[in-house]
N, C-alpha and C. Protein backbone atom coordinates (compact mmCIF):
# COMPACT_ATOMS: atom_id res chain seq x y z
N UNK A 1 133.34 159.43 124.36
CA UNK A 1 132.11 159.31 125.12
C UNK A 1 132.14 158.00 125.88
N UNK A 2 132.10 158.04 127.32
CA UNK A 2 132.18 156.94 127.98
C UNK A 2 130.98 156.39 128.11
N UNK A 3 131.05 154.91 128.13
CA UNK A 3 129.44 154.30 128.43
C UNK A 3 129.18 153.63 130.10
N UNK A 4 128.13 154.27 130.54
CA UNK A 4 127.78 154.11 131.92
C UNK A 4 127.64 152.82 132.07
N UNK A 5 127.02 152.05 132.73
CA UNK A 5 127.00 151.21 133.15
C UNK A 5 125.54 150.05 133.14
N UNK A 6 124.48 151.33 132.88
CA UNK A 6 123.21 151.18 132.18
C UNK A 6 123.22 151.36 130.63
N UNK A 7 123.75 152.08 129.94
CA UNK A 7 123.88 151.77 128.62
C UNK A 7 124.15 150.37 128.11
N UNK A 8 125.15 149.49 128.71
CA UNK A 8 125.71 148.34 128.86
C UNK A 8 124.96 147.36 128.78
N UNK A 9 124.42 147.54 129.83
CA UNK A 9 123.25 146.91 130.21
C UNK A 9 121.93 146.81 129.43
N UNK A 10 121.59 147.28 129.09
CA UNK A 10 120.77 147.84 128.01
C UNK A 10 120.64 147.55 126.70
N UNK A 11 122.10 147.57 126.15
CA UNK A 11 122.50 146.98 125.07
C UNK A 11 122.65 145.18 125.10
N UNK A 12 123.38 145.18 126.43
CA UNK A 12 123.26 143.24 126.41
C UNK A 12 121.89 142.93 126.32
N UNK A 13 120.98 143.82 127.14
CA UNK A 13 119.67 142.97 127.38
C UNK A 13 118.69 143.15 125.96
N UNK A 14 119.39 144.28 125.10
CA UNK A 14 118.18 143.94 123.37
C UNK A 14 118.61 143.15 122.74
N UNK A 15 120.11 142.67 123.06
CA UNK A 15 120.96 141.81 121.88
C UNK A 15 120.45 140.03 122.53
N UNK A 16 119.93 140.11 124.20
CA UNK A 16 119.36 138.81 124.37
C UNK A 16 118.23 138.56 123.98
N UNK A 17 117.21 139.82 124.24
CA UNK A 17 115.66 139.94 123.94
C UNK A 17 116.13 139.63 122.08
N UNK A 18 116.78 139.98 121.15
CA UNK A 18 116.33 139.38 119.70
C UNK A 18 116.99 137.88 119.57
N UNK A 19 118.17 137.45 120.49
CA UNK A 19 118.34 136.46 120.58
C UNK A 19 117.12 135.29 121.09
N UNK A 20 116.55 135.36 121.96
CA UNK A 20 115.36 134.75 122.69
C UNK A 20 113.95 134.94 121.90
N UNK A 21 113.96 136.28 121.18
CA UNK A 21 112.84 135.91 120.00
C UNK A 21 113.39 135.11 118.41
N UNK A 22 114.48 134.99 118.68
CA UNK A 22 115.12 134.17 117.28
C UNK A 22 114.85 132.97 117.60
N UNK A 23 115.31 132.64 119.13
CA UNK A 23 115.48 131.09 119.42
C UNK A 23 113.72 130.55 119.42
N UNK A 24 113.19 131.35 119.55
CA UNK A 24 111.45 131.34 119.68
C UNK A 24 110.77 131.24 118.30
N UNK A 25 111.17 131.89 117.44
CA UNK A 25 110.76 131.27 116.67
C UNK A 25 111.41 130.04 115.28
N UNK A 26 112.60 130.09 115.26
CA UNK A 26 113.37 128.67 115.13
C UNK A 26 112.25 127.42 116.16
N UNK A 27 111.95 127.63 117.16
CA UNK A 27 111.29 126.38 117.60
C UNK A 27 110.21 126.37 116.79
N UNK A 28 109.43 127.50 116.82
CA UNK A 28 107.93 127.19 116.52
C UNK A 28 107.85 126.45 114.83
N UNK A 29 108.59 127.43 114.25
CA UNK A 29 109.02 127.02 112.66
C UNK A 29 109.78 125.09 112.71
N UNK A 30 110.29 124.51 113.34
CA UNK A 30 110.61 123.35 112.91
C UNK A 30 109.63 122.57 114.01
N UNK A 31 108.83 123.00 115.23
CA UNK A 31 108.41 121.64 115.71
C UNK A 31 106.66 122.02 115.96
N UNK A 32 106.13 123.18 115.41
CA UNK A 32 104.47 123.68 115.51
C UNK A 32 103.80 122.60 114.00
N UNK A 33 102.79 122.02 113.99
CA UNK A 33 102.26 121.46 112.97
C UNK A 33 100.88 122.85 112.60
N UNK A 34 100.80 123.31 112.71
CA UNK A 34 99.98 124.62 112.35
C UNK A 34 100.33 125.48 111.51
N UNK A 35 99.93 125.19 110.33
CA UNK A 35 100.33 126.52 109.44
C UNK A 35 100.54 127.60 109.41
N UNK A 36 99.79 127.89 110.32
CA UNK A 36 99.73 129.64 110.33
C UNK A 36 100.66 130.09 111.30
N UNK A 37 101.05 128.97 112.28
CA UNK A 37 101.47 129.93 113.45
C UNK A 37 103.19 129.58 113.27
N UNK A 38 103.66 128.61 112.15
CA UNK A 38 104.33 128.04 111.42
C UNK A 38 104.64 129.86 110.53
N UNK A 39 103.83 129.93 109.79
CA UNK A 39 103.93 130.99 108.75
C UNK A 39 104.64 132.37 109.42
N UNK A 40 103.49 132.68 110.56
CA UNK A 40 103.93 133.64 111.51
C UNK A 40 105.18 133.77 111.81
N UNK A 41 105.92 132.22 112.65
CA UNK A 41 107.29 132.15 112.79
C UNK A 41 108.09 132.65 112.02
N UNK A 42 108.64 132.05 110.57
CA UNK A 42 109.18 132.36 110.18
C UNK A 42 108.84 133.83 109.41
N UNK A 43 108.27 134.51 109.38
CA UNK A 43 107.80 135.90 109.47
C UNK A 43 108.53 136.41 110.51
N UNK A 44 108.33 136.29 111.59
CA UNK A 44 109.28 137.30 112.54
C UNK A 44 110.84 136.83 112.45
N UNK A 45 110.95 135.49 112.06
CA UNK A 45 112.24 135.12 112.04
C UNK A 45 112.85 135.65 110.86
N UNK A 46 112.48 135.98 109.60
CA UNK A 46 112.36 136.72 108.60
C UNK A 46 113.13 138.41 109.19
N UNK A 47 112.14 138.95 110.09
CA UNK A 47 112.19 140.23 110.49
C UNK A 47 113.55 140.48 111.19
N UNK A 48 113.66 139.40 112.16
CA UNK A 48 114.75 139.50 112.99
C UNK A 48 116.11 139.40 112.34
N UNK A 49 116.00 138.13 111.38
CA UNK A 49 117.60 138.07 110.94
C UNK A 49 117.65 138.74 109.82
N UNK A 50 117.01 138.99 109.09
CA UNK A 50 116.92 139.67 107.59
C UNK A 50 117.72 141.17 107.71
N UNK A 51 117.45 141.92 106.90
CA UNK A 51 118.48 142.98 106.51
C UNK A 51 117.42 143.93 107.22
N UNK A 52 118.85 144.54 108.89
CA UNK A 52 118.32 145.78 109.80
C UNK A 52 117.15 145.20 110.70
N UNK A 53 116.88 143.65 110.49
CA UNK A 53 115.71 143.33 111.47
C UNK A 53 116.60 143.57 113.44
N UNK A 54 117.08 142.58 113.50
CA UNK A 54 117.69 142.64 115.08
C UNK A 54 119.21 144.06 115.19
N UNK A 55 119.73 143.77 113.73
CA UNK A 55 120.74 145.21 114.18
C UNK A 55 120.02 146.61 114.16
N UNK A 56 118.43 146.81 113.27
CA UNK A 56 117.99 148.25 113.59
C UNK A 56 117.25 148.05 114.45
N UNK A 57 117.33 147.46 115.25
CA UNK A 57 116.75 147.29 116.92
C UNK A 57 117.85 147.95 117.66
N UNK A 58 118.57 147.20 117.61
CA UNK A 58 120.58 147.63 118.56
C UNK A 58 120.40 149.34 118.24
N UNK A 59 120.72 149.57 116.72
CA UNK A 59 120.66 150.35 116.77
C UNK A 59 120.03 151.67 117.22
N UNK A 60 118.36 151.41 117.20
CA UNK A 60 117.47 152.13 117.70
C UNK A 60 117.43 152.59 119.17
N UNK A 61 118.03 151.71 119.64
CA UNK A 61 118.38 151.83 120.85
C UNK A 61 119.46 152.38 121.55
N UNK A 62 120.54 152.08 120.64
CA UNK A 62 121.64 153.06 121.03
C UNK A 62 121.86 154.77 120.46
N UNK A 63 120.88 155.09 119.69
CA UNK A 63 120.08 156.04 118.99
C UNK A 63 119.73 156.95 120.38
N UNK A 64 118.63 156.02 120.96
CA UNK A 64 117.79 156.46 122.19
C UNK A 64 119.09 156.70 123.45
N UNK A 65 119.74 155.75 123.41
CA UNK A 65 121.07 156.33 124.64
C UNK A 65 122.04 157.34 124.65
N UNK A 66 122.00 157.64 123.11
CA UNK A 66 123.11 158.77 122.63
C UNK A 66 122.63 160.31 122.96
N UNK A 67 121.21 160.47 123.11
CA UNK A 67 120.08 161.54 123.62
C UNK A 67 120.05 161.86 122.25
């Protein structure tokens, strides 16, 4: 099965979008003085790197490209 050229594409751009919410909340978690929004952070940062957070994203997506 060959991959077009939008599949590609597609795939770089979810693997930047969880990269850019990782790097997002790594900031908020070491330089926010707010607890909560502190807490929040590492909550999604939790989600993202933890087990199937950013790879069942990839995946979900290449799920959706496979028809």
């Amino acid at each position: 099965m060959g991959q077009t050229p939008w599949m590609i594409i597609t795939i770089i751009a979810t693997i930047g979008f969880v990269l850019i919410l990782s790097a997002a909340a790594i900031g908020v978690a070491l330089f926010v003085k707010d607890a909560d929004r502190r807490q929040d952070a590492y909550r999604l940062l939790k989600l993202l790197l933890g087990t199937g957070g950013g790879s069942g994203l990839i995946a979900s997506v290449l799920q959706l490209l496979a028809g």
